[in-house]
N, C-alpha and C. Protein backbone atom coordinates (compact mmCIF):
# COMPACT_ATOMS: atom_id res chain seq x y z
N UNK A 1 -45.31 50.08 63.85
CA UNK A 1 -44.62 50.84 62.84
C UNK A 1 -43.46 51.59 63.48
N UNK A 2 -42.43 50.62 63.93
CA UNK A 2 -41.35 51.90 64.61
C UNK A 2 -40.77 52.52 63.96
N UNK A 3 -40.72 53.55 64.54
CA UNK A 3 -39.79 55.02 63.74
C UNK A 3 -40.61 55.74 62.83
N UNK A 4 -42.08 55.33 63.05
CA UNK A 4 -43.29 56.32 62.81
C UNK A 4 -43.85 56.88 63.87
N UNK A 5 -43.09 58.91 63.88
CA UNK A 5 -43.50 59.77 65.27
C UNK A 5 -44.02 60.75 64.10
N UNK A 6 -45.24 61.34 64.63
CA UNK A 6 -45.64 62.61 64.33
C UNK A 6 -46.64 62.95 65.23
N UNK A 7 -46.98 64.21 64.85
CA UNK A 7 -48.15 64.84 65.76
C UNK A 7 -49.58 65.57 65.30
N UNK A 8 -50.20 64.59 65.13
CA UNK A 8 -51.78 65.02 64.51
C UNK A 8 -51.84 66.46 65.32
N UNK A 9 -52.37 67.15 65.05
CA UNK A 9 -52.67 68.42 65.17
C UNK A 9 -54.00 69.10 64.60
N UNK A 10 -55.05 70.28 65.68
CA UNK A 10 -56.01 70.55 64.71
C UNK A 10 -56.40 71.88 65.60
N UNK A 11 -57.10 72.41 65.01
CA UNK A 11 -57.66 73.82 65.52
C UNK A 11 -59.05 74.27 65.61
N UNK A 12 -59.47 74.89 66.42
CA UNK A 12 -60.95 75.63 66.25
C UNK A 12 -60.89 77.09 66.49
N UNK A 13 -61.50 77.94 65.35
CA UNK A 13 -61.51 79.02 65.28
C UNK A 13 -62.78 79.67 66.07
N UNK A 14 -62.61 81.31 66.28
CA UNK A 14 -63.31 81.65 67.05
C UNK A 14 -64.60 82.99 66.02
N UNK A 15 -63.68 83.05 64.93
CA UNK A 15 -64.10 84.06 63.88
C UNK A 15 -63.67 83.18 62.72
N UNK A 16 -63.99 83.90 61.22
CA UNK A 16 -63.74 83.47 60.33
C UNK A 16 -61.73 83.85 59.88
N UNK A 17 -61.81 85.26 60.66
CA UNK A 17 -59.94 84.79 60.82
C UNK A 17 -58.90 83.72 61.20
N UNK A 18 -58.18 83.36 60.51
CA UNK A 18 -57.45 81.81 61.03
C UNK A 18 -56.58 82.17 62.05
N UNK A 19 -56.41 83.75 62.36
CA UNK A 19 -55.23 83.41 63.50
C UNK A 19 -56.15 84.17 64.98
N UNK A 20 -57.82 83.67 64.81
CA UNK A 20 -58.22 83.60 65.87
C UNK A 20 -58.52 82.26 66.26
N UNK A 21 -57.06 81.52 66.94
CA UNK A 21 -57.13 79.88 67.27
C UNK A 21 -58.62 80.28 68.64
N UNK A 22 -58.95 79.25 68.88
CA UNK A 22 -59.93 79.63 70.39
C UNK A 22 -59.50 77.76 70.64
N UNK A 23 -58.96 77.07 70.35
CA UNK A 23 -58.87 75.74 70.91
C UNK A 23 -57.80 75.04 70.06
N UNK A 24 -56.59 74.81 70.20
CA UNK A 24 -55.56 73.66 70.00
C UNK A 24 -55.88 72.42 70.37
N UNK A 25 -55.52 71.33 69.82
CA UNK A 25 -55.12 69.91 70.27
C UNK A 25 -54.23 69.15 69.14
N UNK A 26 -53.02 68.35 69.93
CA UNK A 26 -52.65 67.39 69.15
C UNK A 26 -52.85 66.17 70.10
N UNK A 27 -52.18 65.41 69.16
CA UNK A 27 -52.24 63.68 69.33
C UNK A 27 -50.71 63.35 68.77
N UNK A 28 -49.70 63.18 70.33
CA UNK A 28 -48.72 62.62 69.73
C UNK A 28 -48.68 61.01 69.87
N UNK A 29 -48.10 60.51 68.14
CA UNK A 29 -47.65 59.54 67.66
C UNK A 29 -46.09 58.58 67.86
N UNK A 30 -45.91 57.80 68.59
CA UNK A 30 -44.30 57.29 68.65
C UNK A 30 -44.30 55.82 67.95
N UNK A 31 -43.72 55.67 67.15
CA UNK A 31 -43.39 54.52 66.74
C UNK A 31 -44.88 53.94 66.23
N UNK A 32 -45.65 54.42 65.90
CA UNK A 32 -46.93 53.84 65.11
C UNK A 32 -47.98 54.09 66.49
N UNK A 33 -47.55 53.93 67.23
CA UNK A 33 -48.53 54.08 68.96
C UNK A 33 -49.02 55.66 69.36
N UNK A 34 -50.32 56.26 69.20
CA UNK A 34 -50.84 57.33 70.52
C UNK A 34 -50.02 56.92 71.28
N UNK A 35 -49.74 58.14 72.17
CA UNK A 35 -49.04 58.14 73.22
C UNK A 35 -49.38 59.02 74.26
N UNK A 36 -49.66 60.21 73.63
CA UNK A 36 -50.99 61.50 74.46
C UNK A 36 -51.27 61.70 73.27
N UNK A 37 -52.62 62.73 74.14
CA UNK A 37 -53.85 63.59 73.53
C UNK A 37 -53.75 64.67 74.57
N UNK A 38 -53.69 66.21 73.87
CA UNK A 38 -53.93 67.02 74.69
C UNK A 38 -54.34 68.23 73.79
N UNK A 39 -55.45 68.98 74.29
CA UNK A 39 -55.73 69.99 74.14
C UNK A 39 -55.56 71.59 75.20
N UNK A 40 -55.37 72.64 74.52
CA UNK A 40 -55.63 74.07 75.23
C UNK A 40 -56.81 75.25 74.48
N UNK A 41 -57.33 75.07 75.56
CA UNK A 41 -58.71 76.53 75.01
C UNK A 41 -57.38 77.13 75.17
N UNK A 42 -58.09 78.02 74.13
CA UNK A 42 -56.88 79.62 73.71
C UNK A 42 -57.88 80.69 73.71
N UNK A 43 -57.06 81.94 73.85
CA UNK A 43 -58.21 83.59 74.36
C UNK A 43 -57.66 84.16 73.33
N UNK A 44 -58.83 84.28 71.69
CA UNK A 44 -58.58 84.55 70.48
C UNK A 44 -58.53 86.44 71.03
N UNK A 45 -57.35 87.29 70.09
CA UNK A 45 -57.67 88.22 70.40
C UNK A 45 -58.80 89.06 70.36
N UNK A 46 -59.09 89.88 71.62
CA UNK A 46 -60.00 90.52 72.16
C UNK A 46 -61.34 89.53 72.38
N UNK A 47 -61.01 88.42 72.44
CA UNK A 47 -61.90 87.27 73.09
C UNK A 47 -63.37 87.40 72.50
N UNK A 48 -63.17 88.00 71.33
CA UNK A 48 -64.88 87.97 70.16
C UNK A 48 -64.48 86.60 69.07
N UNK A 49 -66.05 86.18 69.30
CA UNK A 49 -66.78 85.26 68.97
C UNK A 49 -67.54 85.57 67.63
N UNK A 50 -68.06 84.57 66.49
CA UNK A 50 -68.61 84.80 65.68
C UNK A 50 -70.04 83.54 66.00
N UNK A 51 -71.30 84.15 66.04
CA UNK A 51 -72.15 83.19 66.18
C UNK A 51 -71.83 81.72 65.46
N UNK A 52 -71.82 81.99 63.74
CA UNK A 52 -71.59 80.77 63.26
C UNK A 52 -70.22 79.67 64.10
N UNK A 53 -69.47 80.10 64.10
CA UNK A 53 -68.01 79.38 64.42
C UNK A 53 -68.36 79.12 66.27
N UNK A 54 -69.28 79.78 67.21
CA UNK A 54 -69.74 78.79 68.36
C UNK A 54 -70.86 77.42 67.91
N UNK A 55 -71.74 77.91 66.60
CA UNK A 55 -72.55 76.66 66.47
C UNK A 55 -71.91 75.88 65.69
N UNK A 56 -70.38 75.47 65.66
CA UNK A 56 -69.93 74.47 65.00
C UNK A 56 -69.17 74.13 66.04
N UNK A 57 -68.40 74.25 66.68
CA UNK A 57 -67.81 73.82 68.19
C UNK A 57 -68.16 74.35 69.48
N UNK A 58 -69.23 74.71 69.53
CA UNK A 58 -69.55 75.08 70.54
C UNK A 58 -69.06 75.71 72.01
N UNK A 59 -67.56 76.27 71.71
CA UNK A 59 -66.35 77.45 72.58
C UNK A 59 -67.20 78.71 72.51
N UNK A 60 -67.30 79.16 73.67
CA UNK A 60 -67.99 80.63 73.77
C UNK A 60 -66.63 81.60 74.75
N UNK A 61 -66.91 82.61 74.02
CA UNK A 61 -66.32 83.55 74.98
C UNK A 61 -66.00 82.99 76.52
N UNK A 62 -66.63 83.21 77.45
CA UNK A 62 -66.70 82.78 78.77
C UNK A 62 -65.77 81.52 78.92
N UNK A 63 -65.36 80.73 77.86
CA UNK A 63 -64.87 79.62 78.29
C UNK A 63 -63.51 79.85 78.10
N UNK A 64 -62.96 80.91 76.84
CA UNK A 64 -61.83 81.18 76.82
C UNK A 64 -61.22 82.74 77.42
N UNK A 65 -61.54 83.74 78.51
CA UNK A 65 -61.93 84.37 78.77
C UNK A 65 -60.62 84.56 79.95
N UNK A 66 -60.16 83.96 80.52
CA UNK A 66 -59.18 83.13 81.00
C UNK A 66 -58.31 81.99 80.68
N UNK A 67 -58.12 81.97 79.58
CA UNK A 67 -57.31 81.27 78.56
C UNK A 67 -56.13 81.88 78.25
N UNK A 68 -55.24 80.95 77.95
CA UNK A 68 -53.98 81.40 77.72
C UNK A 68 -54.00 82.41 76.49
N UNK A 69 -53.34 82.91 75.81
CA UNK A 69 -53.14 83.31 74.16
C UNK A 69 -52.39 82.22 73.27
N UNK A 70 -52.44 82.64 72.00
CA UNK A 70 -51.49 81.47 71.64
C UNK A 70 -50.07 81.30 71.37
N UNK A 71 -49.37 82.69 71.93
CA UNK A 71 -48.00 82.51 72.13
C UNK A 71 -47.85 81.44 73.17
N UNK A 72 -48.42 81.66 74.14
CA UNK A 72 -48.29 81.05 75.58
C UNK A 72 -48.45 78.91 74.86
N UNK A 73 -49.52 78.83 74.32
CA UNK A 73 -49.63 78.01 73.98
C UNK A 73 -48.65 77.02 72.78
N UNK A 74 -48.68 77.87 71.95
CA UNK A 74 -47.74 77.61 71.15
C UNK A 74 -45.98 76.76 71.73
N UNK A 75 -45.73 77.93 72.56
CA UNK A 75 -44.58 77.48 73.56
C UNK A 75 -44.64 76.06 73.71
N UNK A 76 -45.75 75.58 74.49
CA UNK A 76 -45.91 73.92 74.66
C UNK A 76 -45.49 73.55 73.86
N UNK A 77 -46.36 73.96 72.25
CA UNK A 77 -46.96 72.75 71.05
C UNK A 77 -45.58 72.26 70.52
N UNK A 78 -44.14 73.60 70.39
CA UNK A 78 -43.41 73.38 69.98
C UNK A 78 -41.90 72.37 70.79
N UNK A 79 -42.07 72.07 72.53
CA UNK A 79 -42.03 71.59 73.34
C UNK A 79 -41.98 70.05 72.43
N UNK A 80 -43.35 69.66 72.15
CA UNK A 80 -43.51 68.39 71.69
C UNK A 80 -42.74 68.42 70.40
N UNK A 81 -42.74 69.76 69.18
CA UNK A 81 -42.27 69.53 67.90
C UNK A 81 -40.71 69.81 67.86
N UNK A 82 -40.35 69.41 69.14
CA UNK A 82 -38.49 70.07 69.20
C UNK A 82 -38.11 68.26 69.09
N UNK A 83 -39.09 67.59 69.94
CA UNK A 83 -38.92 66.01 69.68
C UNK A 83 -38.96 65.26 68.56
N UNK A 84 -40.07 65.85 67.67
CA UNK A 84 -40.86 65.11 66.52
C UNK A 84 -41.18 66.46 65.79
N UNK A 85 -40.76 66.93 64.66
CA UNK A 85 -40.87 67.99 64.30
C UNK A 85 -41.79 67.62 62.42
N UNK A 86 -42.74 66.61 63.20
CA UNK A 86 -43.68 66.70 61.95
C UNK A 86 -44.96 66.65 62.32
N UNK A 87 -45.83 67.40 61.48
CA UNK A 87 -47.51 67.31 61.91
C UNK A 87 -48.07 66.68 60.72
N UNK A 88 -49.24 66.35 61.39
CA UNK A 88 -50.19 65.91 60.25
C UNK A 88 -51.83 66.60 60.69
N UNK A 89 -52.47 67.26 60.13
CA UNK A 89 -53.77 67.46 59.72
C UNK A 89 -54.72 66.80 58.71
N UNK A 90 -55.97 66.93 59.20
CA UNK A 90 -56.75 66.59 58.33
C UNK A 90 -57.65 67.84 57.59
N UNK A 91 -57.47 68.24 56.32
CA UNK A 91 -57.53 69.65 55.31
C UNK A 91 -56.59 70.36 56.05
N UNK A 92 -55.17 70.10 55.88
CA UNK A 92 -53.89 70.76 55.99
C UNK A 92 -53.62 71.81 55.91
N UNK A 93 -54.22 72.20 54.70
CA UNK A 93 -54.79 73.40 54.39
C UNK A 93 -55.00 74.63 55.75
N UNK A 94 -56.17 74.36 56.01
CA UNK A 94 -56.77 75.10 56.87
C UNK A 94 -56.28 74.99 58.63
N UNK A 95 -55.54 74.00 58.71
CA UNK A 95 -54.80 73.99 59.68
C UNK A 95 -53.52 74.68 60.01
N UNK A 96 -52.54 74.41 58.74
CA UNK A 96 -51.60 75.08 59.10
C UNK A 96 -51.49 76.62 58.61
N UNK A 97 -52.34 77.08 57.82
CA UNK A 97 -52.65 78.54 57.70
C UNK A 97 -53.04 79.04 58.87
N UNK A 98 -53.90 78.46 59.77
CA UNK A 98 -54.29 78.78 61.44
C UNK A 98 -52.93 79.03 61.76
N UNK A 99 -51.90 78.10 61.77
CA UNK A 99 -50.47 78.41 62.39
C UNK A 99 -49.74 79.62 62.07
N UNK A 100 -49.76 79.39 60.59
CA UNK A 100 -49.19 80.73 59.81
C UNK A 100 -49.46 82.25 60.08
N UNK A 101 -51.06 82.40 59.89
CA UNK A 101 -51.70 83.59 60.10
C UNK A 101 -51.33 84.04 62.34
N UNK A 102 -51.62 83.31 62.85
CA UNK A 102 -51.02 83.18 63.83
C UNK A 102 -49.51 83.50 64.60
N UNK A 103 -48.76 82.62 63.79
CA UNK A 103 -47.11 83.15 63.82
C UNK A 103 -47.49 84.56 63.72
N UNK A 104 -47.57 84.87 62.20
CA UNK A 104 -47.42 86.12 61.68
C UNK A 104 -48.07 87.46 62.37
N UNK A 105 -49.44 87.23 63.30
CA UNK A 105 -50.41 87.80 63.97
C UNK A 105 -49.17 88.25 65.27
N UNK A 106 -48.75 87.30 66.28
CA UNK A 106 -47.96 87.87 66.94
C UNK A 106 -46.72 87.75 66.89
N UNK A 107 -45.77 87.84 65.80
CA UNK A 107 -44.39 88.55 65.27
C UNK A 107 -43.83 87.05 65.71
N UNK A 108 -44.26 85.55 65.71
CA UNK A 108 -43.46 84.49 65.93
C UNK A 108 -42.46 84.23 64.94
N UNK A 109 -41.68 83.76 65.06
CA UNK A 109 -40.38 82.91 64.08
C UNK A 109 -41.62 81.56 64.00
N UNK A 110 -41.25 81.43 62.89
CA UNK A 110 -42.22 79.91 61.72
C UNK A 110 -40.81 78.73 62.00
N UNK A 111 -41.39 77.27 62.68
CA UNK A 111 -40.14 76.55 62.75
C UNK A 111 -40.10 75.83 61.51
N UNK A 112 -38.92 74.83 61.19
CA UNK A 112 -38.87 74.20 60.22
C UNK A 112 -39.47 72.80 60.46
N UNK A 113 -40.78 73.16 59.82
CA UNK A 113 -41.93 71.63 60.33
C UNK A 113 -42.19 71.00 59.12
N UNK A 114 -42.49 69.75 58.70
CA UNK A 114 -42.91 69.25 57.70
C UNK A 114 -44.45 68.93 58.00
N UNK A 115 -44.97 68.62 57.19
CA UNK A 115 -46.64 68.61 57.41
C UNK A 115 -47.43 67.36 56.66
N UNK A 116 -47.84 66.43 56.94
CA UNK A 116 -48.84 65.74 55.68
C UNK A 116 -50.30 66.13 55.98
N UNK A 117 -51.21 65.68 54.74
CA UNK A 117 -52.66 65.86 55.21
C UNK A 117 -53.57 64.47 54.33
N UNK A 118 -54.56 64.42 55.88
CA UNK A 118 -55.20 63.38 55.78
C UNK A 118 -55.86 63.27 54.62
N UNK A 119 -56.53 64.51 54.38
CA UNK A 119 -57.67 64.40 53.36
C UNK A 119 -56.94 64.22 51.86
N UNK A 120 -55.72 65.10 52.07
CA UNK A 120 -54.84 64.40 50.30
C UNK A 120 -54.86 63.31 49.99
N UNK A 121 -54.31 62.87 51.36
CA UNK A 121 -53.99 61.11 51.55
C UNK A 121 -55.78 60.34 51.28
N UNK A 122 -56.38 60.80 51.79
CA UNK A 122 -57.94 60.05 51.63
C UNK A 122 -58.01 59.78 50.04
N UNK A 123 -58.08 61.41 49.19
CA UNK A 123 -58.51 61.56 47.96
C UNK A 123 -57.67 60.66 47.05
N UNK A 124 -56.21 60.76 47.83
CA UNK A 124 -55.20 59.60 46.81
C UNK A 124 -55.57 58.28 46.74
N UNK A 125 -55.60 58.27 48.14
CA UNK A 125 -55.76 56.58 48.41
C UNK A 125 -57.03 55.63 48.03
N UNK A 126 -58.48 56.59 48.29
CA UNK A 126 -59.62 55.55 48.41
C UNK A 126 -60.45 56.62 47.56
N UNK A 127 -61.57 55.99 47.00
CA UNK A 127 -62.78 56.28 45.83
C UNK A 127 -63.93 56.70 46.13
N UNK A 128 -64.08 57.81 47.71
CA UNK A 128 -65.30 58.17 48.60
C UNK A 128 -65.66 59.11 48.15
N UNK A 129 -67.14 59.10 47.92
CA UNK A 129 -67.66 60.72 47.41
C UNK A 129 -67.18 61.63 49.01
N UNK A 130 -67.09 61.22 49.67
CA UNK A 130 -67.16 62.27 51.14
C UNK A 130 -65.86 61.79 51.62
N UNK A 131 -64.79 62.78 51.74
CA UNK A 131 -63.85 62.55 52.70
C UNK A 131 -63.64 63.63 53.85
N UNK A 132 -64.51 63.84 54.42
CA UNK A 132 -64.52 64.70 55.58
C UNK A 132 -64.07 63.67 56.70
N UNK A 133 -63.73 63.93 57.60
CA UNK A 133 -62.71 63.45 58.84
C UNK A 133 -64.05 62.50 59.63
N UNK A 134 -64.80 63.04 59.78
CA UNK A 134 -66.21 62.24 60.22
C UNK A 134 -66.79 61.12 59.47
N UNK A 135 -66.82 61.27 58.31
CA UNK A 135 -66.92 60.31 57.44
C UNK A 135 -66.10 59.02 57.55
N UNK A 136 -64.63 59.28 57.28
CA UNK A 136 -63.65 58.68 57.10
C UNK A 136 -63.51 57.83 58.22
N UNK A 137 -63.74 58.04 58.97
CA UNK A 137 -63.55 57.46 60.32
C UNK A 137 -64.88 56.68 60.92
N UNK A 138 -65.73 57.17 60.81
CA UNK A 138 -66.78 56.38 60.63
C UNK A 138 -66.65 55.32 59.73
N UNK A 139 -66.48 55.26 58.61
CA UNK A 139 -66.13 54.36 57.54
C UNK A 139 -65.35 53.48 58.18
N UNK A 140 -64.26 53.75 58.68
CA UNK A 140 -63.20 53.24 58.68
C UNK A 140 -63.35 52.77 60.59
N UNK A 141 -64.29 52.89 61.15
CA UNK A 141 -64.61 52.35 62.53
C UNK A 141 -63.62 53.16 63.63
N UNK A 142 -63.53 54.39 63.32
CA UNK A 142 -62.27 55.06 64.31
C UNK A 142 -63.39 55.63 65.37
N UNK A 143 -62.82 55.62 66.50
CA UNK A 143 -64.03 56.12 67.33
C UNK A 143 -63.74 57.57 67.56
N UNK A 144 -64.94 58.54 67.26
CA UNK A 144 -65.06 59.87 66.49
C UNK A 144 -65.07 60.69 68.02
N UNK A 145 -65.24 60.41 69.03
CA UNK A 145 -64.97 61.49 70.35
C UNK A 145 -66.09 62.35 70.23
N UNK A 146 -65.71 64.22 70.44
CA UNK A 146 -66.69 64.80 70.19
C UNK A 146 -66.06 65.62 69.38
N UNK A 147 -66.74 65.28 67.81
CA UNK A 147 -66.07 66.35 66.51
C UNK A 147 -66.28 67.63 66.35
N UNK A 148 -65.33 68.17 66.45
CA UNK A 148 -65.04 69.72 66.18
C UNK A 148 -64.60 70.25 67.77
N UNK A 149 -63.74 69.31 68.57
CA UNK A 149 -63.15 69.61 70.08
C UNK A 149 -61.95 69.41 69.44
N UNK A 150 -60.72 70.24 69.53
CA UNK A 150 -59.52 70.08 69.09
C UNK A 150 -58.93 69.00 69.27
N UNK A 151 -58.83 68.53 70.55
CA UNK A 151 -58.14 67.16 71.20
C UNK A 151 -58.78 65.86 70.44
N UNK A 152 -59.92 65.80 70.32
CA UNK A 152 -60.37 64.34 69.86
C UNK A 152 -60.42 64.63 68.32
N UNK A 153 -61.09 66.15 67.52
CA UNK A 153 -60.26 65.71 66.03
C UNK A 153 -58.77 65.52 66.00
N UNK A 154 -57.76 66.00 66.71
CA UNK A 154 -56.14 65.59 66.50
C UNK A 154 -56.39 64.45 66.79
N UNK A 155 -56.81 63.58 67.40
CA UNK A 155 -56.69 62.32 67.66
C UNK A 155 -57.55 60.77 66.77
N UNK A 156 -59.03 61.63 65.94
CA UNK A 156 -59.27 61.23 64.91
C UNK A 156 -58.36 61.35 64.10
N UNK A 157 -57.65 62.44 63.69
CA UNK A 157 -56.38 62.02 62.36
C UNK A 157 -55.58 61.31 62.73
N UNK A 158 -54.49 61.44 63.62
CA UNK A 158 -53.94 60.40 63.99
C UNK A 158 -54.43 58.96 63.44
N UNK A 159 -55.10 58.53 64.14
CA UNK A 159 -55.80 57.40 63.88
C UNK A 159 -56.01 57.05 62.36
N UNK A 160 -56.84 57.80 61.52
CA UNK A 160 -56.83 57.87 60.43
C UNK A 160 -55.81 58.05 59.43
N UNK A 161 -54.71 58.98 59.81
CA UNK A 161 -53.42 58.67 59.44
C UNK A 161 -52.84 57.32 59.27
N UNK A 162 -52.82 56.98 60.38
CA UNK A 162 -52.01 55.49 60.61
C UNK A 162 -52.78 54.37 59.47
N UNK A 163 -54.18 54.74 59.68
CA UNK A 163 -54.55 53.97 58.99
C UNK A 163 -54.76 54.12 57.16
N UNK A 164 -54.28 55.09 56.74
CA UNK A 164 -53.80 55.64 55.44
C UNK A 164 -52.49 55.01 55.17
N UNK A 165 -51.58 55.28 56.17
CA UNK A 165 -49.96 54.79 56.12
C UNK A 165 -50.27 53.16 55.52
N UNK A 166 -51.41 52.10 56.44
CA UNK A 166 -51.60 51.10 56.06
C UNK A 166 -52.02 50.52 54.85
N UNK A 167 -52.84 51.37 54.94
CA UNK A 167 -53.51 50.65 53.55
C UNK A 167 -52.63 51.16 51.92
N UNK A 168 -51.86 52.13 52.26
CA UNK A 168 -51.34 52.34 51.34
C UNK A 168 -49.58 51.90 51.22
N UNK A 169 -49.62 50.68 52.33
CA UNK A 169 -48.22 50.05 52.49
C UNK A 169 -46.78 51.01 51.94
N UNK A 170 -47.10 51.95 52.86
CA UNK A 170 -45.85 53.28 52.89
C UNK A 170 -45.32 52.68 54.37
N UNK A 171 -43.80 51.92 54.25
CA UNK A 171 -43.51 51.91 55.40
C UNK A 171 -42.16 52.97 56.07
N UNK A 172 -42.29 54.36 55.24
CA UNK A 172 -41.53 55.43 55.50
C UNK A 172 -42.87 56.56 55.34
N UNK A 173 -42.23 57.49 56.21
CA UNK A 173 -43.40 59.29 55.49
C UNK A 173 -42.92 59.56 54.18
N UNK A 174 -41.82 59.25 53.86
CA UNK A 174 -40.93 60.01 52.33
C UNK A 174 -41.90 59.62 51.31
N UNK A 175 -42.36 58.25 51.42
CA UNK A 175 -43.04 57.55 50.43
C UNK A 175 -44.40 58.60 50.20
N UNK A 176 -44.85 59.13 51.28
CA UNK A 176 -45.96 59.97 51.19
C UNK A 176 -45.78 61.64 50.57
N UNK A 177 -45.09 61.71 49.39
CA UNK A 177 -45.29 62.75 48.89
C UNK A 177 -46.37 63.59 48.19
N UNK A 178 -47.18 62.82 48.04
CA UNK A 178 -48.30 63.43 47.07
C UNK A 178 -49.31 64.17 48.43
N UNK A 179 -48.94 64.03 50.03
CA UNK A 179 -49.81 64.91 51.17
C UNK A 179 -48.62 65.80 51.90
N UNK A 180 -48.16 65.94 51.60
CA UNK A 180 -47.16 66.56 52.67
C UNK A 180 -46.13 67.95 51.96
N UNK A 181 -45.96 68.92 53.14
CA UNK A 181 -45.81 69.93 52.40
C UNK A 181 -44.72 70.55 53.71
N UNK A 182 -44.33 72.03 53.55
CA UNK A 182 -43.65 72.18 54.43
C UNK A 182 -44.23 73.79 55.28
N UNK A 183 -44.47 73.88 56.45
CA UNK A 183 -44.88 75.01 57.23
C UNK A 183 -44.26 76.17 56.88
């Protein structure tokens, strides 16, 4: 698919606040091809933890404790989005509000990003009682990594992306209006 670049993107929180990131990862996309996968543990402020949100990704204090913050991090993410200045999530939603609440948490400038999301794209495209990212991919034979680690869900959407783009013979993003929104 050349001249299909974006950057799956996903987050794990450390509290039920969204702009306590505790783990980034994307998955950049060039021309229809992965190209990297990379994640950063992040040190949510004052490095507190909510029991529930360690028994769903399993990040404890101690691991981000020595972690960057997410200005520091951020710096990178936007590194990659100065190249390719579009993301995609899966529940978009809740991803790029992580960004938002975040920006806004430490006084960042918001860039001009465009965004699609997997799960719009799922609900548009196919007739599944379950479109959770685990599901979908399972369904769909994507190999699932370890879910709820930032790096391998950015890299489940990705994947799942591409394979939305397919089946729904969109051979531009424009065509994909009914998932995509703007940061």
């Amino acid at each position: 698919m050349e001249g299909l670049d974006f950057i799956a993107i996903d987050f794990e929180t450390a509290t039920a606040k969204r702009a306590s990131i505790c783990e980034a990862g994307i998955c950049v996309v060039k021309d229809g091809e992965i190209v990297e996968t990379k994640s950063w543990l992040v040190r949510p402020e004052d490095n507190v933890y909510s029991y529930w949100n360690i028994q769903i990704h399993g990040i404890r204090p101690e691991d981000t404790e020595d972690a960057p913050e997410f200005p520091e991090v951020w710096a990178e993410i936007l590194e990659y989005l100065a190249e390719t200045p579009v993301l995609v999530a899966h529940n978009a939603s809740f991803d790029i509000s992580c960004i938002r609440k975040s920006l806004e948490f430490y006084e960042l400038d918001t860039p001009d990003i465009d965004y699609y999301c997997t799960l719009r794209a799922a609900r548009h495209n196919y007739d599944f009682g379950c479109n959770s990212l685990a599901y979908l991919c399972e369904h769909f034979n994507i190999p699932e990594g370890n879910h709820h680690r930032a790096g391998d869900d950015a890299e489940m959407c990705a994947r799942l992306f591409l394979k939305e783009i397919e089946d729904a013979s969109c051979p531009t993003l424009s065509e994909l209006d009914y998932c995509n929104g703007k940061l």
